[in-house]
PDB file of N, CA and C in Angstrom:
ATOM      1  N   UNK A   1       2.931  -5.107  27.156  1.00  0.00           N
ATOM      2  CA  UNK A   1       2.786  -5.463  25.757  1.00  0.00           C
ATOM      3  C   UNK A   1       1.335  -5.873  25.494  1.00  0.00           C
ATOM      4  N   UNK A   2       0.464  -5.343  24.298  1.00  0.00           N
ATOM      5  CA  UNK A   2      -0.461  -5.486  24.488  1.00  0.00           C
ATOM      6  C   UNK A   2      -0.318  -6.371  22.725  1.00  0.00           C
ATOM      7  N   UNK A   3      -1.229  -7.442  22.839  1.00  0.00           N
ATOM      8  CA  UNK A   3      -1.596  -8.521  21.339  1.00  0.00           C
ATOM      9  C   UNK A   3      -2.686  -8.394  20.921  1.00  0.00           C
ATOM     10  N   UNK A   4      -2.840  -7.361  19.936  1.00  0.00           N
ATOM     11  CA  UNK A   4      -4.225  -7.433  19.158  1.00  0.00           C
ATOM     12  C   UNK A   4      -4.909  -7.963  18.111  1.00  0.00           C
ATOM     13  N   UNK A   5      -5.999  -8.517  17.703  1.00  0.00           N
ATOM     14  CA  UNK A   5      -5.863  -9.193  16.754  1.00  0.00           C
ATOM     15  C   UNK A   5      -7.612  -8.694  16.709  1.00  0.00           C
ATOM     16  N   UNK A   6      -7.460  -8.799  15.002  1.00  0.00           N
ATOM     17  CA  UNK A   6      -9.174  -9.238  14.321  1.00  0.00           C
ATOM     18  C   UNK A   6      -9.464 -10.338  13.309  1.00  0.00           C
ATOM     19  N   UNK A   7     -10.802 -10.527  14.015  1.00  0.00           N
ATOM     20  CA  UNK A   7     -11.062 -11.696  13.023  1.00  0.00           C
ATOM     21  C   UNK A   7     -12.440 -10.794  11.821  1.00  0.00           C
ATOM     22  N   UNK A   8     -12.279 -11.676  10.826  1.00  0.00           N
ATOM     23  CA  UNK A   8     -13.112 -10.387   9.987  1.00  0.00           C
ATOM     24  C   UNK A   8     -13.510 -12.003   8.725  1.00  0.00           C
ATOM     25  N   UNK A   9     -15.126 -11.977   8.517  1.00  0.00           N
ATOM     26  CA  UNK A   9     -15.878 -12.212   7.780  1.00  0.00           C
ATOM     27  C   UNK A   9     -15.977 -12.209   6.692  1.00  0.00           C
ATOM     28  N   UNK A  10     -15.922 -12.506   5.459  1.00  0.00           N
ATOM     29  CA  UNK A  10     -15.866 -11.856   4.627  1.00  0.00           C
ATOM     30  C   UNK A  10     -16.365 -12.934   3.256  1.00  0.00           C
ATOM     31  N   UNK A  11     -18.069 -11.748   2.781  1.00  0.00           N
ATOM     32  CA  UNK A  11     -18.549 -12.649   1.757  1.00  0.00           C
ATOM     33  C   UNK A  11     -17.795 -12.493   0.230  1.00  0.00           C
ATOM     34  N   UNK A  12     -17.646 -13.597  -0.726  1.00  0.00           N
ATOM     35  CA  UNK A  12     -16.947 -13.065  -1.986  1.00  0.00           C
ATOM     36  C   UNK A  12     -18.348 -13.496  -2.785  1.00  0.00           C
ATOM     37  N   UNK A  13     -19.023 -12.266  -3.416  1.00  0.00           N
ATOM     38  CA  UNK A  13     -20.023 -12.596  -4.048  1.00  0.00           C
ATOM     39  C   UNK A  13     -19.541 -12.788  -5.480  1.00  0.00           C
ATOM     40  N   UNK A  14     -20.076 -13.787  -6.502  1.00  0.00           N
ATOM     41  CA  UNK A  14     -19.347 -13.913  -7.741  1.00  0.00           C
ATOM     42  C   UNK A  14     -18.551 -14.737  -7.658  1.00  0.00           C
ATOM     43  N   UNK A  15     -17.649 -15.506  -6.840  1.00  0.00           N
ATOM     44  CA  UNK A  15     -16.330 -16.321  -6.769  1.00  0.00           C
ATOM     45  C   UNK A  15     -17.401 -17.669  -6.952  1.00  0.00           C
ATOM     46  N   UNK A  16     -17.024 -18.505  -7.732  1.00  0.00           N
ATOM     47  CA  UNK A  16     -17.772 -20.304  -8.242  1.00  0.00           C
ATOM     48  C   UNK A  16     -16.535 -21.260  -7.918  1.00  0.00           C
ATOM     49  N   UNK A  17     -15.788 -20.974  -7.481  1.00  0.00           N
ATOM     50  CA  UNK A  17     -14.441 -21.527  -7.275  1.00  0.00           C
ATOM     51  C   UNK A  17     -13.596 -21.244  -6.260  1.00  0.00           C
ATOM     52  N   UNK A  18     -12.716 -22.593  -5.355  1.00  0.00           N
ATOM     53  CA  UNK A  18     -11.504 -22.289  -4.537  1.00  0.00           C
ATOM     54  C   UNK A  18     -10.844 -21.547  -5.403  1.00  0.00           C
ATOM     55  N   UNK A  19     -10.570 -22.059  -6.883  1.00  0.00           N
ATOM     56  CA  UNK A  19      -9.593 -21.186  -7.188  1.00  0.00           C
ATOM     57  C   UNK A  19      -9.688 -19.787  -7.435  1.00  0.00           C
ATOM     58  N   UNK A  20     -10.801 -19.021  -7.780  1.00  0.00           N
ATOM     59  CA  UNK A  20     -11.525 -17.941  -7.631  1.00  0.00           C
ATOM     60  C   UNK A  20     -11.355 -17.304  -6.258  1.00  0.00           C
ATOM     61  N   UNK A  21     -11.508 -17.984  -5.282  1.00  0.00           N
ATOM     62  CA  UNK A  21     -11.257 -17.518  -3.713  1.00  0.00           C
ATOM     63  C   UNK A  21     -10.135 -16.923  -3.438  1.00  0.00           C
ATOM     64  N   UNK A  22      -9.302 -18.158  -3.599  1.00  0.00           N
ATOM     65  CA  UNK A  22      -8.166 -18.082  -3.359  1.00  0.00           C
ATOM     66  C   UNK A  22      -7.427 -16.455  -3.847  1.00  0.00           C
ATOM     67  N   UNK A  23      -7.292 -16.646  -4.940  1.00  0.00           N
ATOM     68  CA  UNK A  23      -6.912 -15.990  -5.748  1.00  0.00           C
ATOM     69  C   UNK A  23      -6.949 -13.935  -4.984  1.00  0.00           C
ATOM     70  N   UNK A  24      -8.654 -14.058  -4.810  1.00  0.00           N
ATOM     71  CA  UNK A  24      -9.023 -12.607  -4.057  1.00  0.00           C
ATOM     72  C   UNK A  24      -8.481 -12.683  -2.719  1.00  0.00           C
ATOM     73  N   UNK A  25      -8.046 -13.652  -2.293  1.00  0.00           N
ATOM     74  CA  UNK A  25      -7.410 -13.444  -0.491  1.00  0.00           C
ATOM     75  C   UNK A  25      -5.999 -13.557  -0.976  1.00  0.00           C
ATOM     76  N   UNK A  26      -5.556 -13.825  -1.694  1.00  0.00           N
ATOM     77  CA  UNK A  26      -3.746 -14.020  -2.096  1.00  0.00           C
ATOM     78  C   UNK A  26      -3.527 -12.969  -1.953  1.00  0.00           C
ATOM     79  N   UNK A  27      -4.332 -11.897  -2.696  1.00  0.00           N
ATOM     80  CA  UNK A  27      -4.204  -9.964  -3.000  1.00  0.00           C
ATOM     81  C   UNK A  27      -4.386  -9.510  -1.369  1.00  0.00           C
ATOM     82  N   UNK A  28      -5.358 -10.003  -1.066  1.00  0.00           N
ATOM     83  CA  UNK A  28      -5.703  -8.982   0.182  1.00  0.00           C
ATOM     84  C   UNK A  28      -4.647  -9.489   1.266  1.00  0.00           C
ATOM     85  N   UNK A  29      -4.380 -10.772   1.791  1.00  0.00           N
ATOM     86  CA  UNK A  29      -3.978 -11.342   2.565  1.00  0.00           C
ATOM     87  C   UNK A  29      -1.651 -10.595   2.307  1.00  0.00           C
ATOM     88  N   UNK A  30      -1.514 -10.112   0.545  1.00  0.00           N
ATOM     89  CA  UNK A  30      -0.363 -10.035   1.071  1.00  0.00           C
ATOM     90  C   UNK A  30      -0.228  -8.132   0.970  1.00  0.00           C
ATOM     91  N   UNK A  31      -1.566  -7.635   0.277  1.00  0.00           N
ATOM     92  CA  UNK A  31      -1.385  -6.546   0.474  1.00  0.00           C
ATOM     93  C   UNK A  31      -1.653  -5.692   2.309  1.00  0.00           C
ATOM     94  N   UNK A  32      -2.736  -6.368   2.638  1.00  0.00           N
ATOM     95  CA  UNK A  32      -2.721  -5.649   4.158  1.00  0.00           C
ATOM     96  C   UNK A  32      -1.160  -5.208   5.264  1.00  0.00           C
ATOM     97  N   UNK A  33      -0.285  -6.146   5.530  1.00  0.00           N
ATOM     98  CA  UNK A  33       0.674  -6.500   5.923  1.00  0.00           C
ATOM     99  C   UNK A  33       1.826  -5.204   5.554  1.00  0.00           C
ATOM    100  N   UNK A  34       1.795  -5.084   3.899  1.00  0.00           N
ATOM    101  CA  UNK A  34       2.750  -4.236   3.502  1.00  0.00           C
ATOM    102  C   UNK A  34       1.806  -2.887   3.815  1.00  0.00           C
ATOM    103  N   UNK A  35       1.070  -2.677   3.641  1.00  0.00           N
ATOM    104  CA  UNK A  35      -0.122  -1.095   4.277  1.00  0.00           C
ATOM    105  C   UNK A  35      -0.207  -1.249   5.544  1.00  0.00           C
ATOM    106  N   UNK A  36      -0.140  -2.122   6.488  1.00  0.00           N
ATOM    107  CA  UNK A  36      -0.286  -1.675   7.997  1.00  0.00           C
ATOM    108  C   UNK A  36       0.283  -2.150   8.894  1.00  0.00           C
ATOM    109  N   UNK A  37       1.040  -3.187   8.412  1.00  0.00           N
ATOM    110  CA  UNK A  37       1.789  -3.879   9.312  1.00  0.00           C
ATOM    111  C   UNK A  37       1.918  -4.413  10.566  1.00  0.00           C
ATOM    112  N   UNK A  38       0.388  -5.645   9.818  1.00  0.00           N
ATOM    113  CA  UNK A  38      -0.347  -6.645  10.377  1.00  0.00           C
ATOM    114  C   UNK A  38       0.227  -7.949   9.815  1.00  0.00           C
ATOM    115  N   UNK A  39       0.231  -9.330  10.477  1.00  0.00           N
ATOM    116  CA  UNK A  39       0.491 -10.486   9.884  1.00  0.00           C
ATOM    117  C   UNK A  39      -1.114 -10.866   9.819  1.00  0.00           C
ATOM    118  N   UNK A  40      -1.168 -11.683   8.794  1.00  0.00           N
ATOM    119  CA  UNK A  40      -2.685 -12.064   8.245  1.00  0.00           C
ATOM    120  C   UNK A  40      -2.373 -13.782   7.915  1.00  0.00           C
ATOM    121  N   UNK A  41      -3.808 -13.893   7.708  1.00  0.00           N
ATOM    122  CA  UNK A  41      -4.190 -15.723   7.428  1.00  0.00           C
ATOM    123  C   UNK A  41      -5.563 -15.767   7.419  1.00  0.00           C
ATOM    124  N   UNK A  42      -5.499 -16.871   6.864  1.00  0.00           N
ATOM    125  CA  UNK A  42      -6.977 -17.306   6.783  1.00  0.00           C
ATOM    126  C   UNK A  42      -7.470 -18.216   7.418  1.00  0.00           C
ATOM    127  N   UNK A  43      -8.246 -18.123   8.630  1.00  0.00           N
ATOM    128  CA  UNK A  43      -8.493 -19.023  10.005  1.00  0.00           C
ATOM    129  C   UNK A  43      -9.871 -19.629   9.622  1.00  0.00           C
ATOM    130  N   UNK A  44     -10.639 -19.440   8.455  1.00  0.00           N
ATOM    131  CA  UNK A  44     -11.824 -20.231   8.711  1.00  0.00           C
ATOM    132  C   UNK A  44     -12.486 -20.432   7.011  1.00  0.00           C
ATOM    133  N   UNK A  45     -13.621 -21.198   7.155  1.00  0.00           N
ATOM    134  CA  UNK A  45     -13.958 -21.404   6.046  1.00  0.00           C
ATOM    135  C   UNK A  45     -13.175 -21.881   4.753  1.00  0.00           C
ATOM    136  N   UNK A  46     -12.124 -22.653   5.080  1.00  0.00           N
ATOM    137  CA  UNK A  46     -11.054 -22.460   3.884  1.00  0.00           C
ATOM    138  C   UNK A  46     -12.043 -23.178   2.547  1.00  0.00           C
ATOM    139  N   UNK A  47     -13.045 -24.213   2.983  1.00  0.00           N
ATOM    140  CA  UNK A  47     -13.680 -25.232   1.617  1.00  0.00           C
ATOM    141  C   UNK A  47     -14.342 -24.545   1.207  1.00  0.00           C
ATOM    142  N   UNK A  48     -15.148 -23.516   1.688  1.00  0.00           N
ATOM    143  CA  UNK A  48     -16.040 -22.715   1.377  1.00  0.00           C
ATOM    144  C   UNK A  48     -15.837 -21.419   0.294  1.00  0.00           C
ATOM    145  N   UNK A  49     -16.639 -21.262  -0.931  1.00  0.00           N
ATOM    146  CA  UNK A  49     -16.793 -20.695  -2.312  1.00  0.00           C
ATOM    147  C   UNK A  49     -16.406 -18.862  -1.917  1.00  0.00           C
ATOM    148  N   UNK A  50     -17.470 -19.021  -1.581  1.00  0.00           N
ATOM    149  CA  UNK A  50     -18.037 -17.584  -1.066  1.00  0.00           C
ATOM    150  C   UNK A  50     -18.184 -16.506  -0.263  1.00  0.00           C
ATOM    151  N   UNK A  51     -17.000 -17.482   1.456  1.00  0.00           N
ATOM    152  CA  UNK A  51     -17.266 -17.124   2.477  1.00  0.00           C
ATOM    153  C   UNK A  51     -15.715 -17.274   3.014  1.00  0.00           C
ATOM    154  N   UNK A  52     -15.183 -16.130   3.784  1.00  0.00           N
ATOM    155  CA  UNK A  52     -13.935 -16.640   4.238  1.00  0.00           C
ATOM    156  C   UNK A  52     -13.605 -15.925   5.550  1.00  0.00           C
ATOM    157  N   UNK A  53     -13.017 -16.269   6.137  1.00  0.00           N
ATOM    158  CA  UNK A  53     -12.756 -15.832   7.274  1.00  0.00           C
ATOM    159  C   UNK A  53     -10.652 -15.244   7.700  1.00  0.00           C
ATOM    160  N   UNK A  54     -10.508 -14.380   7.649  1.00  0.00           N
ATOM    161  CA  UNK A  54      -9.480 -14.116   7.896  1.00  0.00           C
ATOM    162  C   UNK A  54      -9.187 -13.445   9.003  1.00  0.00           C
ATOM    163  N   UNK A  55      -8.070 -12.990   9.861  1.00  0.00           N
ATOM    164  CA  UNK A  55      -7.700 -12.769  10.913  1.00  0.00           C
ATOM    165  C   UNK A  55      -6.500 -11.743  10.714  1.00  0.00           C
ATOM    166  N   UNK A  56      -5.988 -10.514  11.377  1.00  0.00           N
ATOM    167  CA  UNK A  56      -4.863  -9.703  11.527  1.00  0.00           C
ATOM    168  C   UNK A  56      -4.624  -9.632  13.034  1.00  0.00           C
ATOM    169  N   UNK A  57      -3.163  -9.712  12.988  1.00  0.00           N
ATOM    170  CA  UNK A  57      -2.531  -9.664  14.921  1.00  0.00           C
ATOM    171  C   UNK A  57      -1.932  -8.373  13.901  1.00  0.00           C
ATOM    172  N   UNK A  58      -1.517  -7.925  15.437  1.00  0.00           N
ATOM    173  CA  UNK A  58      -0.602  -6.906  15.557  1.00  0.00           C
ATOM    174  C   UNK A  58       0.033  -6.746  17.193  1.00  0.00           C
ATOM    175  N   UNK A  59       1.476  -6.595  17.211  1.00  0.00           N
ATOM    176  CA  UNK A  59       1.901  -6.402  18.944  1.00  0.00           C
ATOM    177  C   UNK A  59       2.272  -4.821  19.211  1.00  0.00           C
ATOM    178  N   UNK A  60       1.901  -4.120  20.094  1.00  0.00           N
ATOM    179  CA  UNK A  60       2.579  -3.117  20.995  1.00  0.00           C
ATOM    180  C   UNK A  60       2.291  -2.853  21.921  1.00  0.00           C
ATOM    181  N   UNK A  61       2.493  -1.327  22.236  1.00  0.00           N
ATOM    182  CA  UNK A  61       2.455  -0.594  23.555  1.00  0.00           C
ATOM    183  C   UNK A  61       1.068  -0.455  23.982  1.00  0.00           C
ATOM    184  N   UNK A  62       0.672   0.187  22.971  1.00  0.00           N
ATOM    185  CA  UNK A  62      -0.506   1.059  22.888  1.00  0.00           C
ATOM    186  C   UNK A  62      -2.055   0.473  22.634  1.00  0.00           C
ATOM    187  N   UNK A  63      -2.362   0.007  23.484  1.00  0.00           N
ATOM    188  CA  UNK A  63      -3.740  -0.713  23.196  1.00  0.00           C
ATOM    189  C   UNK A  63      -4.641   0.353  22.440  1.00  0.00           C
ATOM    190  N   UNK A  64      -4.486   1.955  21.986  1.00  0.00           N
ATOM    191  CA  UNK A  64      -5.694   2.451  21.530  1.00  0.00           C
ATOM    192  C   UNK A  64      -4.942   2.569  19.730  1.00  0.00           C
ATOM    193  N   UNK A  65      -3.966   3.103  20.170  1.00  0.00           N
ATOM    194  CA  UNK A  65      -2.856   2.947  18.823  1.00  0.00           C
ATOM    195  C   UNK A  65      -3.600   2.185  18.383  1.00  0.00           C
ATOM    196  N   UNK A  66      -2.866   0.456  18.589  1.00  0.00           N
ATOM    197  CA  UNK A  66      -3.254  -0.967  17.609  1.00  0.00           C
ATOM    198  C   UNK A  66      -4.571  -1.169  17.403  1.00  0.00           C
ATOM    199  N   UNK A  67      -5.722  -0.693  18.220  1.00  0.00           N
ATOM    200  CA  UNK A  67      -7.202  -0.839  17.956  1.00  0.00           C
ATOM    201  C   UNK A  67      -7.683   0.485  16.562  1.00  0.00           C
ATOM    202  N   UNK A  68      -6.620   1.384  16.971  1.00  0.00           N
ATOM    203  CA  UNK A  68      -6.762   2.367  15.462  1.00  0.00           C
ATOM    204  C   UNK A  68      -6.268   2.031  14.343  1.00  0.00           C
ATOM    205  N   UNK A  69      -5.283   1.230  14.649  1.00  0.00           N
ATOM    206  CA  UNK A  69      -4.271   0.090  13.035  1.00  0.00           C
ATOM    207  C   UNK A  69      -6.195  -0.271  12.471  1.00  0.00           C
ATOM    208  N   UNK A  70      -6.088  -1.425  13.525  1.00  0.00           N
ATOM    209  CA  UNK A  70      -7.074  -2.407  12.716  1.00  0.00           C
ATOM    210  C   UNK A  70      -8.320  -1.906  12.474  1.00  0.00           C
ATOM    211  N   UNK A  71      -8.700  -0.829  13.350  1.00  0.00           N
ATOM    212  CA  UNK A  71     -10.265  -0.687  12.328  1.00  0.00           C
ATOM    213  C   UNK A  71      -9.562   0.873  11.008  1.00  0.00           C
ATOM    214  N   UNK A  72      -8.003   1.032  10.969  1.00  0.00           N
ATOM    215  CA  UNK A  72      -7.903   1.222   9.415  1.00  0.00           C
ATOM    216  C   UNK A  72      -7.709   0.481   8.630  1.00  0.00           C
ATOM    217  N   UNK A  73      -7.380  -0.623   8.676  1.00  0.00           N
ATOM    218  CA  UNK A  73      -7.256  -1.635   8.071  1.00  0.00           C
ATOM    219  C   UNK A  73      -8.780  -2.640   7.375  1.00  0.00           C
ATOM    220  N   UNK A  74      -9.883  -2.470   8.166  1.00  0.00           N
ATOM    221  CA  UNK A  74     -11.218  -2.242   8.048  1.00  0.00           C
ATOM    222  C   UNK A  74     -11.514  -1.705   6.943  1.00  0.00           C
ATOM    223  N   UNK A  75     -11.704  -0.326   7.284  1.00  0.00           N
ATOM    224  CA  UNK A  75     -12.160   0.530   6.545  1.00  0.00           C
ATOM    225  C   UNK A  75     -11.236   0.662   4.818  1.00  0.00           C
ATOM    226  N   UNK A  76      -9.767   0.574   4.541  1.00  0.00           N
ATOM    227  CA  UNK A  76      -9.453   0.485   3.732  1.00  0.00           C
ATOM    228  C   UNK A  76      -9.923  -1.075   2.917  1.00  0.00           C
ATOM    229  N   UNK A  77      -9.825  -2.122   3.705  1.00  0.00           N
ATOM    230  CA  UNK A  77     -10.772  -3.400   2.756  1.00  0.00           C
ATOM    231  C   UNK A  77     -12.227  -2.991   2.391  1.00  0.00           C
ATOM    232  N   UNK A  78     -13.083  -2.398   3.158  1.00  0.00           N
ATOM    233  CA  UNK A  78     -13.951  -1.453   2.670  1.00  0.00           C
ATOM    234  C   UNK A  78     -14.260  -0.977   1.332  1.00  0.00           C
ATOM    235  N   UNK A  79     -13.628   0.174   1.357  1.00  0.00           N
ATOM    236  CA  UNK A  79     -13.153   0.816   0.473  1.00  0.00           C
ATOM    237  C   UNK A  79     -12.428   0.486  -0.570  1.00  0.00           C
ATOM    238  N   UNK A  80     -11.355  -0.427  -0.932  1.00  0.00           N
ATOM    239  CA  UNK A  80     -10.542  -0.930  -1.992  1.00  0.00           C
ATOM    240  C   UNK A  80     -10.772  -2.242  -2.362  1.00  0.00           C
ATOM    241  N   UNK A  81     -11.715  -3.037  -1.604  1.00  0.00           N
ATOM    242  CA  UNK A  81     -11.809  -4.459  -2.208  1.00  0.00           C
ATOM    243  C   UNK A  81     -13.706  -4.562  -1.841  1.00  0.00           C
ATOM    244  N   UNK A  82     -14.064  -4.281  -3.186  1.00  0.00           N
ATOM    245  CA  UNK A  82     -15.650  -4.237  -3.219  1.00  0.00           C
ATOM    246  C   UNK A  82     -15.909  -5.756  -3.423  1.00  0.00           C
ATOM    247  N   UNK A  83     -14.841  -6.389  -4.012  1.00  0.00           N
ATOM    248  CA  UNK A  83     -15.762  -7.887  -4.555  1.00  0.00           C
ATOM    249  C   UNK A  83     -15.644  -8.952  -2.843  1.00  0.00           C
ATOM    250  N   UNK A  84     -15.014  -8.227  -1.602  1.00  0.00           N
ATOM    251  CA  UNK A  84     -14.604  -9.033  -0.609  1.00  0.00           C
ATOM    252  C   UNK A  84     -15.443  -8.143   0.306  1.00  0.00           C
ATOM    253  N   UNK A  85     -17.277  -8.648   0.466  1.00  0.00           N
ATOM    254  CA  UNK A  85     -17.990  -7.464   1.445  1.00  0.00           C
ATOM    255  C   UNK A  85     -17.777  -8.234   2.936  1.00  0.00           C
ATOM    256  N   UNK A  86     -17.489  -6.903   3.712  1.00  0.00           N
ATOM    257  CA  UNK A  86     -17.385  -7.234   5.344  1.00  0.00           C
ATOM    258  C   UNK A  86     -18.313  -7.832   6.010  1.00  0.00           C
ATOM    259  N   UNK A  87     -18.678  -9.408   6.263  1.00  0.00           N
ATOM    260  CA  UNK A  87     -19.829  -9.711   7.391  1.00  0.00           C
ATOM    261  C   UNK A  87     -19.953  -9.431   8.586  1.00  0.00           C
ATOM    262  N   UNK A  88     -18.981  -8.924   9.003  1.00  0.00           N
ATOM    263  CA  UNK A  88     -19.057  -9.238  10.779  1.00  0.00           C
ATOM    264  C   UNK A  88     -17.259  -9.088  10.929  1.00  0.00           C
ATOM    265  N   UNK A  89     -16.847  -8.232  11.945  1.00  0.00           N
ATOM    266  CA  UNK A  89     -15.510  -8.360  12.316  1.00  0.00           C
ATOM    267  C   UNK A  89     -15.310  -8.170  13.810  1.00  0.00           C
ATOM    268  N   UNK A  90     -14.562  -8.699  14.559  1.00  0.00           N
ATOM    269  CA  UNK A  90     -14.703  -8.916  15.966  1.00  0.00           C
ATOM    270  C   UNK A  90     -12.728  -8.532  16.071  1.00  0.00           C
ATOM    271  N   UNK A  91     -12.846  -7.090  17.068  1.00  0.00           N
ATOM    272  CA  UNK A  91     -10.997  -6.973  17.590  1.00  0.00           C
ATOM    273  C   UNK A  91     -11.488  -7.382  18.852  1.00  0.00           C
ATOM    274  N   UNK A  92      -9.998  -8.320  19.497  1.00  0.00           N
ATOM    275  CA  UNK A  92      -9.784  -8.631  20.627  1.00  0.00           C
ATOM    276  C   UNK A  92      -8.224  -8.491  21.118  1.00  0.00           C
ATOM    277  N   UNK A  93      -8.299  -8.092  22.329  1.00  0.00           N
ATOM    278  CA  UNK A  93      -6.892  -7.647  23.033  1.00  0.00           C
ATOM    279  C   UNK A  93      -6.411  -8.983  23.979  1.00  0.00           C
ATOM    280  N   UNK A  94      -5.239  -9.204  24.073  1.00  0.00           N
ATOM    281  CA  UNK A  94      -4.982 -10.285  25.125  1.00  0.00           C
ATOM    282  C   UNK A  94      -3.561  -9.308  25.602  1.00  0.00           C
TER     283      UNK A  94
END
């Protein structure tokens, strides 16, 4: 059984507000899950305006499989959520 997970960066340029924050990770945090079927959260930065840090696991067989989930899962936040730009994302296997 292989446990994969990413942690992923992420600047919100424009957001002046938690509640502004919030709000753009509520969308992303419950749409990813139903598109790839990852569990998600938000592991860092929670006080912070502009800057957030979220995380996706995923469990199986296939260590190249689940490393192909998450960098689609990447690339579609990419692509569909312009106001949430990617800083830095780090996958790790345990």
């Amino acid at each position: 059984m292989q446990i994969a997970s990413c942690t992923i960066t992420l600047q919100l340029y424009g957001v002046h507000s938690l509640k502004g924050k919030r709000r753009i990770l509520k969308s992303i945090l419950a749409r990813l899950p139903k598109q790839f079927n990852v569990a998600t959260a938000e592991v860092g930065h929670n006080d912070t305006w502009q800057t957030a840090v979220i995380a996706l696991v995923t469990v199986g067989n296939d260590a190249r499989y689940l490393h192909g989930l998450l960098e689609k899962a990447i690339v579609w936040l990419e692509e569909n959520r312009p106001d949430a730009v990617i800083e830095q994302y780090n996958i790790e296997f345990r």
